[in-house]
C-alpha atoms as a PDB file:
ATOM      1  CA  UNK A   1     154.971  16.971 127.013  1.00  0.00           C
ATOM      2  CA  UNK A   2     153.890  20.587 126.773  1.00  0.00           C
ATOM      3  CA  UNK A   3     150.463  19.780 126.994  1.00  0.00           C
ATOM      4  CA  UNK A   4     148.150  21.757 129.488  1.00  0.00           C
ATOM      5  CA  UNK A   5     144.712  21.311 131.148  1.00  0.00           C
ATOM      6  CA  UNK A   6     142.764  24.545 131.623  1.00  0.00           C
ATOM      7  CA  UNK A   7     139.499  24.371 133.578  1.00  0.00           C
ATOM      8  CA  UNK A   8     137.173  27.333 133.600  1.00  0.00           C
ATOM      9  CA  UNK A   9     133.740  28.272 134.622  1.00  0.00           C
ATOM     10  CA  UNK A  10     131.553  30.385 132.691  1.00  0.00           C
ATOM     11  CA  UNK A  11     129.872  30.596 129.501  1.00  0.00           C
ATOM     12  CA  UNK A  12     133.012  30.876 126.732  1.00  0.00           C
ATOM     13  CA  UNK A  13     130.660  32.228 124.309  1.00  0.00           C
ATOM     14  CA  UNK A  14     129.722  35.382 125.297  1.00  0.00           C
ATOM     15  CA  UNK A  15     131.279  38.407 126.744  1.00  0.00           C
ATOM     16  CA  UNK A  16     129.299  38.371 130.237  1.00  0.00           C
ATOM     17  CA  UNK A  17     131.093  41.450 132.173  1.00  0.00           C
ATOM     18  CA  UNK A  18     129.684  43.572 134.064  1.00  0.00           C
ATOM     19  CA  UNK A  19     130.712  47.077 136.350  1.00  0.00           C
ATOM     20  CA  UNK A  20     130.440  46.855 139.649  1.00  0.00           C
ATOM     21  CA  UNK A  21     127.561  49.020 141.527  1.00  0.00           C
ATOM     22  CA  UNK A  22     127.074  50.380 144.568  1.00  0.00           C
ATOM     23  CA  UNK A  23     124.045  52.292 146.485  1.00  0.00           C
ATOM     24  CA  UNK A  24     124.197  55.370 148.892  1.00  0.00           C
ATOM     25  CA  UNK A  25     121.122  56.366 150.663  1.00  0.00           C
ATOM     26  CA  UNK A  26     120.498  59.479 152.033  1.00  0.00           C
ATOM     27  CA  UNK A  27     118.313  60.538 154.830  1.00  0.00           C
ATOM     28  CA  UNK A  28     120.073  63.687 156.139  1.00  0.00           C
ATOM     29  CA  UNK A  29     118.092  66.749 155.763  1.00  0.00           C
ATOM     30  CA  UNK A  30     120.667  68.521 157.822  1.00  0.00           C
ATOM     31  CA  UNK A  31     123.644  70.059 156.746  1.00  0.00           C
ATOM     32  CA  UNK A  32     125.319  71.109 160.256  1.00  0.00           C
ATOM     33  CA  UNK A  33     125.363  67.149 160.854  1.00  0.00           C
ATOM     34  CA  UNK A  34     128.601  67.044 158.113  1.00  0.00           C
ATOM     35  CA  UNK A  35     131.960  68.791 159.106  1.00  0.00           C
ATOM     36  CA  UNK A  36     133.294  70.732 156.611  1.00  0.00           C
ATOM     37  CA  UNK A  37     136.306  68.309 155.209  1.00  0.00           C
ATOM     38  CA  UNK A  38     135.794  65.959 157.690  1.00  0.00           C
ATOM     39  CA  UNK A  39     132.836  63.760 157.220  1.00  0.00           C
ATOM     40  CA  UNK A  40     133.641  61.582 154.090  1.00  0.00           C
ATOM     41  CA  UNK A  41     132.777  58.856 151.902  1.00  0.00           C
ATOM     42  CA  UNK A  42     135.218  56.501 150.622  1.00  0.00           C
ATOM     43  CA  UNK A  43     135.222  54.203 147.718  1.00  0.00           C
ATOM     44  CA  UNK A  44     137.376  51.493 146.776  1.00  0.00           C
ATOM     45  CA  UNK A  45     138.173  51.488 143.496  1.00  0.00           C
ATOM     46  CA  UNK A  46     139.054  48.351 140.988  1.00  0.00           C
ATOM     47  CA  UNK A  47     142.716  48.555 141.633  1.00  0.00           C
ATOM     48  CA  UNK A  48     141.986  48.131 145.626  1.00  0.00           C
ATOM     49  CA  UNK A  49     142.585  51.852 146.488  1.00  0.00           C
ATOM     50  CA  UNK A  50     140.589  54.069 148.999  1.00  0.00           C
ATOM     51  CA  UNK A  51     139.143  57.444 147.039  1.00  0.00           C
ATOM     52  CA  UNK A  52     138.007  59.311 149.655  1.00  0.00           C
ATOM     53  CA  UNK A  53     134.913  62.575 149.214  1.00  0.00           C
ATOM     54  CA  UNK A  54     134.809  64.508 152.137  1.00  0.00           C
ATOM     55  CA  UNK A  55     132.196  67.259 152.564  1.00  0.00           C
ATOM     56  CA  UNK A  56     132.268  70.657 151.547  1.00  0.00           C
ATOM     57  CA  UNK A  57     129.886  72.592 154.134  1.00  0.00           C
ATOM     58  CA  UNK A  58     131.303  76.312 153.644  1.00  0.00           C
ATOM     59  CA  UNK A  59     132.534  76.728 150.258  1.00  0.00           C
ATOM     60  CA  UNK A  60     130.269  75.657 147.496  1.00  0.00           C
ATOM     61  CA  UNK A  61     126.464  75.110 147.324  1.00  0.00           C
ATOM     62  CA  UNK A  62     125.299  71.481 146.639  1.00  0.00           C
ATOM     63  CA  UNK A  63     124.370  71.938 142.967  1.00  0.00           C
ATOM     64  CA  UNK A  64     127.775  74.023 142.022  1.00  0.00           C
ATOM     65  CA  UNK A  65     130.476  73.288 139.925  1.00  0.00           C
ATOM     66  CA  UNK A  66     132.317  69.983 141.304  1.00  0.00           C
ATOM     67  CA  UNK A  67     135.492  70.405 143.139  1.00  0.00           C
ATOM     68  CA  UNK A  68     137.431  67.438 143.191  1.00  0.00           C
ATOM     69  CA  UNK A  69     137.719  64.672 145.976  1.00  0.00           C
ATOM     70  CA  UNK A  70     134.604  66.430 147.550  1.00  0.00           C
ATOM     71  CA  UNK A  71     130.473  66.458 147.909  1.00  0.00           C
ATOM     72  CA  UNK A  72     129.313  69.493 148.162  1.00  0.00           C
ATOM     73  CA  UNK A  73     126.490  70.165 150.677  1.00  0.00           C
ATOM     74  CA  UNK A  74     126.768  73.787 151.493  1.00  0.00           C
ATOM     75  CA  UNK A  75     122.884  75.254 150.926  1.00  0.00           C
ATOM     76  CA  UNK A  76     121.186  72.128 151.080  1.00  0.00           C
ATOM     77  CA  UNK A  77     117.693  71.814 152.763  1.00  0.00           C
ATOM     78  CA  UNK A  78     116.781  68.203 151.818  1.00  0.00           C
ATOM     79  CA  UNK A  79     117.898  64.854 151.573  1.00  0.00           C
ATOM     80  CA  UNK A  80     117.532  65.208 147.342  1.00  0.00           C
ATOM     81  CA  UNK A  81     119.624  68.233 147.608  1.00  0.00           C
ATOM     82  CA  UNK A  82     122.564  66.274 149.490  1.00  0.00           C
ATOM     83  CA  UNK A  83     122.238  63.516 147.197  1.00  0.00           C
ATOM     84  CA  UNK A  84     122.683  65.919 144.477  1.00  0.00           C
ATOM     85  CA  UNK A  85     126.055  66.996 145.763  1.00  0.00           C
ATOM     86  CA  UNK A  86     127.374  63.300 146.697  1.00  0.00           C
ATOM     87  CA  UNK A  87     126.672  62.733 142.967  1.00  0.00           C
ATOM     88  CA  UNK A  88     128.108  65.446 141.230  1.00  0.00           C
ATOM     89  CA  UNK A  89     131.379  64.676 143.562  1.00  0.00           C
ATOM     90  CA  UNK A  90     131.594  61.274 142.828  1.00  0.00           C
ATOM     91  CA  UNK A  91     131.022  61.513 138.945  1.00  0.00           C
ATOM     92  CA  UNK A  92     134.082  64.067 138.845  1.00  0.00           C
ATOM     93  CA  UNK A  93     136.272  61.710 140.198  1.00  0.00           C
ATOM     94  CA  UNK A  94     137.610  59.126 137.074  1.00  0.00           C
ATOM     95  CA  UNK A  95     136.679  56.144 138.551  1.00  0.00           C
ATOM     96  CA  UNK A  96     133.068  56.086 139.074  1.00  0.00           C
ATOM     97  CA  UNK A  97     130.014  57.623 137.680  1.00  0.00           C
ATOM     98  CA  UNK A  98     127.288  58.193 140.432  1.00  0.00           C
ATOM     99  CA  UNK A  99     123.762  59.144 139.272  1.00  0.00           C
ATOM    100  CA  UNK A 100     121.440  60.902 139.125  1.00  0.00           C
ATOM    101  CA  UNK A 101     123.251  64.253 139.356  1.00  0.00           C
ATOM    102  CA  UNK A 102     120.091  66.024 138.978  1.00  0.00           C
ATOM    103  CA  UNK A 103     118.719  65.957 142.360  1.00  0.00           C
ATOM    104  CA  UNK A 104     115.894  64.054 141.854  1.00  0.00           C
ATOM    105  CA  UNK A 105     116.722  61.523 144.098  1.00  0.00           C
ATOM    106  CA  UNK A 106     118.212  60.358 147.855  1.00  0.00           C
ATOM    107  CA  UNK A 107     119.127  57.469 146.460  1.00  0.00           C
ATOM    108  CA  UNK A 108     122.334  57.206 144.203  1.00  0.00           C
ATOM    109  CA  UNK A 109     124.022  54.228 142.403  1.00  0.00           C
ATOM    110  CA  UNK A 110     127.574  54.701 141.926  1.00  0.00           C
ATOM    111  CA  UNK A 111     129.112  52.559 139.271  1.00  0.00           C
ATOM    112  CA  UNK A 112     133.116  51.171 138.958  1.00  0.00           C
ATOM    113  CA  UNK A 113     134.526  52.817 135.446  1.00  0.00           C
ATOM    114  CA  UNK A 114     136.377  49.925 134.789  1.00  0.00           C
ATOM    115  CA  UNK A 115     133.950  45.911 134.322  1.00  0.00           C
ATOM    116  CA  UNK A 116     135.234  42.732 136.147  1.00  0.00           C
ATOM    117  CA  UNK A 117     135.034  40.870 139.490  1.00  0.00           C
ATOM    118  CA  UNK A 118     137.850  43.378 140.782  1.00  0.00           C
ATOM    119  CA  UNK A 119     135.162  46.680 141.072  1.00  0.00           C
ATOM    120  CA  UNK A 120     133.758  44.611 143.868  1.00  0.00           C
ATOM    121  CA  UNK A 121     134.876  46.347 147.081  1.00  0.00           C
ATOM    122  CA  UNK A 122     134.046  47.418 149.833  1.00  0.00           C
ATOM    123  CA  UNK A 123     132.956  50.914 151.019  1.00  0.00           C
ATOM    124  CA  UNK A 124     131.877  53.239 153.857  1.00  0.00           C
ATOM    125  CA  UNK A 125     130.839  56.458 155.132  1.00  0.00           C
ATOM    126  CA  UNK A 126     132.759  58.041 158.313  1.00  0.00           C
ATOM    127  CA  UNK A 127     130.973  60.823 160.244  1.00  0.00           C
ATOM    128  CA  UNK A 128     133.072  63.198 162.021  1.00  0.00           C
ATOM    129  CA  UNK A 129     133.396  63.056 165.815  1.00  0.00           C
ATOM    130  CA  UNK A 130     130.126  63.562 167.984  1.00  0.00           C
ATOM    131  CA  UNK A 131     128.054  64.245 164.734  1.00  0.00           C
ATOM    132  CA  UNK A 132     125.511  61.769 163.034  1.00  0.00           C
ATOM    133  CA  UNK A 133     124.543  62.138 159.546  1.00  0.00           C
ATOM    134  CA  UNK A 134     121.978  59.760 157.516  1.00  0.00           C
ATOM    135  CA  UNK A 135     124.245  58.922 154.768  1.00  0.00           C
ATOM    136  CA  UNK A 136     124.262  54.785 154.125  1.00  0.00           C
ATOM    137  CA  UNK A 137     127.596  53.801 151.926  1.00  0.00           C
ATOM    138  CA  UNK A 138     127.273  50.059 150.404  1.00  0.00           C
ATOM    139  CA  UNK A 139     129.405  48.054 148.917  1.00  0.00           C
ATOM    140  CA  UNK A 140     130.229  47.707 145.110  1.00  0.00           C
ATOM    141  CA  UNK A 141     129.020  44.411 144.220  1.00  0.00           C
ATOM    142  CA  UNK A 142     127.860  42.622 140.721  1.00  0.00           C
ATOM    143  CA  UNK A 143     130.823  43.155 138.233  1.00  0.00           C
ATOM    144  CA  UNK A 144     131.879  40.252 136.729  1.00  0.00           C
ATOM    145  CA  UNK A 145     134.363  39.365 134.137  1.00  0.00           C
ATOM    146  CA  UNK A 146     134.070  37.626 131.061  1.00  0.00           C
ATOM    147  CA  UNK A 147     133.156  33.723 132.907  1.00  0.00           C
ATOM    148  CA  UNK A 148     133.837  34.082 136.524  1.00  0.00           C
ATOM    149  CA  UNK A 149     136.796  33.686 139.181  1.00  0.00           C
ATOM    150  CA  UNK A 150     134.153  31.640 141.401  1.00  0.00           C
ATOM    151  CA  UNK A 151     135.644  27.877 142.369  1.00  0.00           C
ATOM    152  CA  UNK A 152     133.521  25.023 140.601  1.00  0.00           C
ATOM    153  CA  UNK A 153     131.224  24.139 143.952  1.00  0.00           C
ATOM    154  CA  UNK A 154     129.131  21.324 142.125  1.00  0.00           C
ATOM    155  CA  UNK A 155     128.405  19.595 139.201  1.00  0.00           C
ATOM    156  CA  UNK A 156     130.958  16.359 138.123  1.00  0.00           C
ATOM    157  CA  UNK A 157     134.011  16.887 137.020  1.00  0.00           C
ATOM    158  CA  UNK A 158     135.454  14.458 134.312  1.00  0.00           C
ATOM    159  CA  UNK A 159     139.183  13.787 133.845  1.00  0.00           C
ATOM    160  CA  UNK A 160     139.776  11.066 130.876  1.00  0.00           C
ATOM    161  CA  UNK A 161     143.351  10.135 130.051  1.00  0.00           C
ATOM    162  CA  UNK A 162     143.808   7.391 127.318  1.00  0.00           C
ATOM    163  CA  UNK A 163     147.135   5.957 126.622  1.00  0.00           C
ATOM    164  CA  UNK A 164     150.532   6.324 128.846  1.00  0.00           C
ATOM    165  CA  UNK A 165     150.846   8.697 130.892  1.00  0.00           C
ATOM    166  CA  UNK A 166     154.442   9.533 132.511  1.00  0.00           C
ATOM    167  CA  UNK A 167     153.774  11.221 136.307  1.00  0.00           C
ATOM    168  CA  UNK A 168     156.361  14.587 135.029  1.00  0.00           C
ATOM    169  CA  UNK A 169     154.096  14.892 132.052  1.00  0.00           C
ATOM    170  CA  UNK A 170     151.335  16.152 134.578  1.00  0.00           C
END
């Protein structure tokens, strides 16, 4: 009586988390393919939420101060520049860090602030009506909590009972 059976998968030993990353990809060299507030990025955060970044084409120039909730594209010429201002967006918002800010890159990883299977979401990228901009969103995948929340899919598994057992002591 008061005796339970926990099964688990994972290694017990060691603390094997990890955040969960993401990649965007941008090819847009052309700023008058975002609408200001309209085109927008959205993230799902650990807890499940949409945080959606949409663009900033009139007020502030890509590698300006951060305003929040938005990437900042205003001035840009090149697909580094826009990357530049998806970054610094992202990495003001507390739940994700996107690099690099620097703008030496069209590709930026975006990483969950908080480790475990629960960072890995889904995102996207919406563009805003009749307008096409080269801006690839994908998903957060990899984190990973200390063992795993995976179902045991091989292997044997071993139940040994010695001595009585009563079925409501199960």
């Amino acid at each position: 009586a008061n005796q339970y059976v926990y099964f688990a998968i994972g290694d017990h030993a060691t603390n094997t988390t990890a955040t969960a990353t993401a990649t965007i990809t941008v090819t847009e060299t052309d700023v008058d393919n975002f609408e200001d507030e309209v085109s927008r990025i959205s993230l799902t955060n650990a807890a499940g939420n949409l945080v959606h970044f949409v663009s900033d084409t009139n007020n502030n120039d890509f590698d300006g101060s951060a305003v929040a909730n938005k990437f900042q594209v205003k001035s840009a010429t090149s697909a580094v520049e826009i990357a530049q201002g998806i970054a610094k967006g992202i990495t003001n918002h507390a739940n994700f860090t996107a690099t690099p800010v620097d703008g030496s890159s069209a590709t930026i990883t975006v990483t969950q602030s908080a480790a475990g299977v629960d960072g890995n979401q889904t995102n996207f990228f919406t563009d805003a009506p009749g307008l096409t901009a080269g801006v690839e969103v994908g998903n957060f995948t990899g984190g990973k909590t200390k063992g795993d929340d995976s179902s045991i899919t091989a292997g044997k598994f071993l139940l040994r009972f010695t001595g009585f057992v009563e079925p409501e002591d199960l």
